[in-house]
C-alpha atoms as a PDB file:
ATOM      1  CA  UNK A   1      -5.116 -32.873  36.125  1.00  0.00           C
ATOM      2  CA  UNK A   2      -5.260 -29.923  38.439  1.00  0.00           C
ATOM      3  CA  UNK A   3      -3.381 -26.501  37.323  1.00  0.00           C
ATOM      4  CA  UNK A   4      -0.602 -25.148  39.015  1.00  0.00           C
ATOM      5  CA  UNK A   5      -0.246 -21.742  40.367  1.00  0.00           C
ATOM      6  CA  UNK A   6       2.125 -19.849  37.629  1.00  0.00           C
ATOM      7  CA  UNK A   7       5.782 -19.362  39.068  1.00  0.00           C
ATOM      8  CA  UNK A   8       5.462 -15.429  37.901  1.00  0.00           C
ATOM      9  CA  UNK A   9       4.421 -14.165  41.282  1.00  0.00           C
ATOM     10  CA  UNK A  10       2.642 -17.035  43.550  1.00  0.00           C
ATOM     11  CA  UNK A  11       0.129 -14.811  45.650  1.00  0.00           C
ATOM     12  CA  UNK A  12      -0.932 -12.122  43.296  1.00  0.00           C
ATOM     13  CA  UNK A  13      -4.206 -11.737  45.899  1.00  0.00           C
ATOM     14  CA  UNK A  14      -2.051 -10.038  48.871  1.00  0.00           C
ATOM     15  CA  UNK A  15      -0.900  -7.231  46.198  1.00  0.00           C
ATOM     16  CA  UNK A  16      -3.048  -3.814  45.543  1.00  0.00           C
ATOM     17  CA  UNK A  17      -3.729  -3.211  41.791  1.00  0.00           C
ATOM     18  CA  UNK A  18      -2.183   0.176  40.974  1.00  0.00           C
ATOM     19  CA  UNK A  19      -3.070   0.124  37.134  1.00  0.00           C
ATOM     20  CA  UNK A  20      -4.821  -1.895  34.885  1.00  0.00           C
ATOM     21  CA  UNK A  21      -4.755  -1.539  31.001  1.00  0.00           C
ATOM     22  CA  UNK A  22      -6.297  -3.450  28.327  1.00  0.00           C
ATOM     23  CA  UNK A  23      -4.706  -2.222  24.859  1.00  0.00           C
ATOM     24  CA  UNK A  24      -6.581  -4.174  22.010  1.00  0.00           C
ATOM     25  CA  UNK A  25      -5.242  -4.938  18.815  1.00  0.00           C
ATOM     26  CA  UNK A  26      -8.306  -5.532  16.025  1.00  0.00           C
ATOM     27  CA  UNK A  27      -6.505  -5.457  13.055  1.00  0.00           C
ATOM     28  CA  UNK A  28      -3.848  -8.048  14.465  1.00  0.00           C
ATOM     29  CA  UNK A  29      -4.459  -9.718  17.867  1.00  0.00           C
ATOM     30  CA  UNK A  30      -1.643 -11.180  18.358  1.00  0.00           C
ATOM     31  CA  UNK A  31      -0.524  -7.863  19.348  1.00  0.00           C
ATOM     32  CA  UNK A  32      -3.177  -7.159  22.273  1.00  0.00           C
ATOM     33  CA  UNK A  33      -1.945  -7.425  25.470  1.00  0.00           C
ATOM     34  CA  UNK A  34      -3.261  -6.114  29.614  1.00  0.00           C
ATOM     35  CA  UNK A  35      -0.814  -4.847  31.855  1.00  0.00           C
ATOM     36  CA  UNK A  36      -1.461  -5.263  35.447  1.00  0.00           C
ATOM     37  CA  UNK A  37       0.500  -3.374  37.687  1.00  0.00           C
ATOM     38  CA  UNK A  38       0.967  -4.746  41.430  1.00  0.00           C
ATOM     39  CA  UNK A  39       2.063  -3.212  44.401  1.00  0.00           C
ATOM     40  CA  UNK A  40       3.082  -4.680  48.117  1.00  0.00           C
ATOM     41  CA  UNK A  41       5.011  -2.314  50.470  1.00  0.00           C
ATOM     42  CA  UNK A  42       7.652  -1.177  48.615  1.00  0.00           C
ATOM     43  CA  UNK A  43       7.550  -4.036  46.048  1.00  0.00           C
ATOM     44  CA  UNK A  44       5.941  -3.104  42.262  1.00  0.00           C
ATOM     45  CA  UNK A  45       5.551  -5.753  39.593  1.00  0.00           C
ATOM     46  CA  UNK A  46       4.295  -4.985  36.181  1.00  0.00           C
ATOM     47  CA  UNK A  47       3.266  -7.980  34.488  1.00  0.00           C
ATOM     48  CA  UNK A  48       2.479  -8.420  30.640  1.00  0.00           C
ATOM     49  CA  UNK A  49      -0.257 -10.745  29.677  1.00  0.00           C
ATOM     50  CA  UNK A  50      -0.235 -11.303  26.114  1.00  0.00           C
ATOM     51  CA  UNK A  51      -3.016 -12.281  23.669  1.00  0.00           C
ATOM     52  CA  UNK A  52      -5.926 -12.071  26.572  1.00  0.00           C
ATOM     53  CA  UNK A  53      -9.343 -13.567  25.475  1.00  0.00           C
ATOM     54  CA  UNK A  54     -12.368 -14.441  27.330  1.00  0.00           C
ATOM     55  CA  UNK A  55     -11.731 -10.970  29.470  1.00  0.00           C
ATOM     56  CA  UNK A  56     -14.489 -10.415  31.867  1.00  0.00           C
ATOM     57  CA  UNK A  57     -14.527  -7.608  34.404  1.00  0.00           C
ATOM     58  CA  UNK A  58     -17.398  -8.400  36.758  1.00  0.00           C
ATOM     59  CA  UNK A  59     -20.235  -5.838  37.448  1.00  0.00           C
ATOM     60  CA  UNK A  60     -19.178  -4.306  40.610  1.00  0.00           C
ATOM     61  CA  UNK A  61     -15.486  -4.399  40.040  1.00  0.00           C
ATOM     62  CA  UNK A  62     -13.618  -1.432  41.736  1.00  0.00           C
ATOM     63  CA  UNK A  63      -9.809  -2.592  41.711  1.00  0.00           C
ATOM     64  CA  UNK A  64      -9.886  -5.213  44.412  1.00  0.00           C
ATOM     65  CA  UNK A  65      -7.906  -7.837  43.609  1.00  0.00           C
ATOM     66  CA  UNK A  66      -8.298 -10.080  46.890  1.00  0.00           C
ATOM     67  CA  UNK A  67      -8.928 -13.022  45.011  1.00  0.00           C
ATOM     68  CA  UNK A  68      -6.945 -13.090  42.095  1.00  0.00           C
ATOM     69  CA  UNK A  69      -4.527 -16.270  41.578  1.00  0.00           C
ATOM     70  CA  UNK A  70      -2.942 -16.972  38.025  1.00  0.00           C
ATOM     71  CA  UNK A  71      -2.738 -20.205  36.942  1.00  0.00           C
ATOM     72  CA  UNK A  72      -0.212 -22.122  34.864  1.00  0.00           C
ATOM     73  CA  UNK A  73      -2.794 -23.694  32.473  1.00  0.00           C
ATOM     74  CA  UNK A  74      -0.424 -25.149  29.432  1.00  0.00           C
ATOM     75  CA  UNK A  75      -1.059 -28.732  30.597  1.00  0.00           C
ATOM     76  CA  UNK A  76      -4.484 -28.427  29.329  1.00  0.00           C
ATOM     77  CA  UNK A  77      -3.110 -27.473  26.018  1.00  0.00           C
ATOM     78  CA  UNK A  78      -5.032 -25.587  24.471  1.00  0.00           C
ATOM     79  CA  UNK A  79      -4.161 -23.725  21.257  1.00  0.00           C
ATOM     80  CA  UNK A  80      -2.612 -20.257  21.835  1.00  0.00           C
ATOM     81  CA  UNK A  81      -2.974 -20.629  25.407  1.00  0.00           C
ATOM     82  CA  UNK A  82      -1.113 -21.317  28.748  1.00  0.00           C
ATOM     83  CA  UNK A  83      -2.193 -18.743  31.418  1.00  0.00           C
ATOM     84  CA  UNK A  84      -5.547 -18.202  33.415  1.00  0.00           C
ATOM     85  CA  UNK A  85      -6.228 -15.669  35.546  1.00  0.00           C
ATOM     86  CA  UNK A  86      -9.342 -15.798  37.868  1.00  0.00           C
ATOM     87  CA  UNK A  87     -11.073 -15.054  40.697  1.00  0.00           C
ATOM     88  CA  UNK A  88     -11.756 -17.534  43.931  1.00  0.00           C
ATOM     89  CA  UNK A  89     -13.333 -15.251  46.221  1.00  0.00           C
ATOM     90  CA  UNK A  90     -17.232 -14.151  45.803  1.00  0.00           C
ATOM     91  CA  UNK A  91     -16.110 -10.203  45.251  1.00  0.00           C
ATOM     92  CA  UNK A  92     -16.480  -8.915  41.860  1.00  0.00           C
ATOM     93  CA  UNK A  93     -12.918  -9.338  40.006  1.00  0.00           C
ATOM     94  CA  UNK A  94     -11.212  -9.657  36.641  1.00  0.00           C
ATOM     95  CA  UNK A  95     -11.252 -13.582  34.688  1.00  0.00           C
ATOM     96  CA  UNK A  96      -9.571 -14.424  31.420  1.00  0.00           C
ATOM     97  CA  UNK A  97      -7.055 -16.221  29.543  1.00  0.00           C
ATOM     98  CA  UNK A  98      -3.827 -15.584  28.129  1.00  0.00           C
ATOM     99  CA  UNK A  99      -0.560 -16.903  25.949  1.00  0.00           C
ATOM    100  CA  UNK A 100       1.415 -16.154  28.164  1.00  0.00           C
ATOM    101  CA  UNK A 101       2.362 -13.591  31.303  1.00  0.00           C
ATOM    102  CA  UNK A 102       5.735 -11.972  31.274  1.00  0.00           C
ATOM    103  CA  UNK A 103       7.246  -9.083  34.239  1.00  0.00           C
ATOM    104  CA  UNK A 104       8.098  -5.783  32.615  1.00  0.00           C
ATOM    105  CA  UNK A 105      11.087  -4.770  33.734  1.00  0.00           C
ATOM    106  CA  UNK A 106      10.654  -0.629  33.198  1.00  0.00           C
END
């Protein structure tokens, strides 16, 4: 079974990262959540990935995002989980997993 990219925005590796936030939620984390804000040309998308675990930022990151794809993991099904994000090139980058992604729309 091989996952399929997630239909939120196909080539997330050809954006720049403009902002990255990880708000955390100890007392209920359900309510944690990263924002990663993207940015081609003219074109900004803010997306919303809700209950992140397994969040690794690699020694060495500094905002490139060259090899970031996010995957549409629900066919695995896992409990509480249906989004990957990862890294397929050898730079240092940002890996974890997710309920769900959602675009902001502010």
């Amino acid at each position: 079974m091989e996952d399929k990219i997630h239909s939120i925005i196909t080539r997330p590796h050809e954006y720049e990262a403009t902002y990255f936030g990880y708000k955390i939620e100890k007392e209920n984390t359900k309510n944690s959540y990263i924002d990663i804000h993207l940015k081609k040309g003219n074109e900004v998308r803010k997306l919303r990935f809700l209950q992140p675990t397994q969040v690794e930022i690699e020694k060495g990151f500094n905002g490139n995002i060259c090899g970031m794809e996010i995957l549409d993991i629900r066919k695995r099904q896992l409990e509480g989980i249906g989004i990957e994000v990862r890294n397929f090139e050898q730079d240092a980058g940002i890996t974890f997993l997710a309920r769900e992604v959602e675009e902001l729309m502010e």
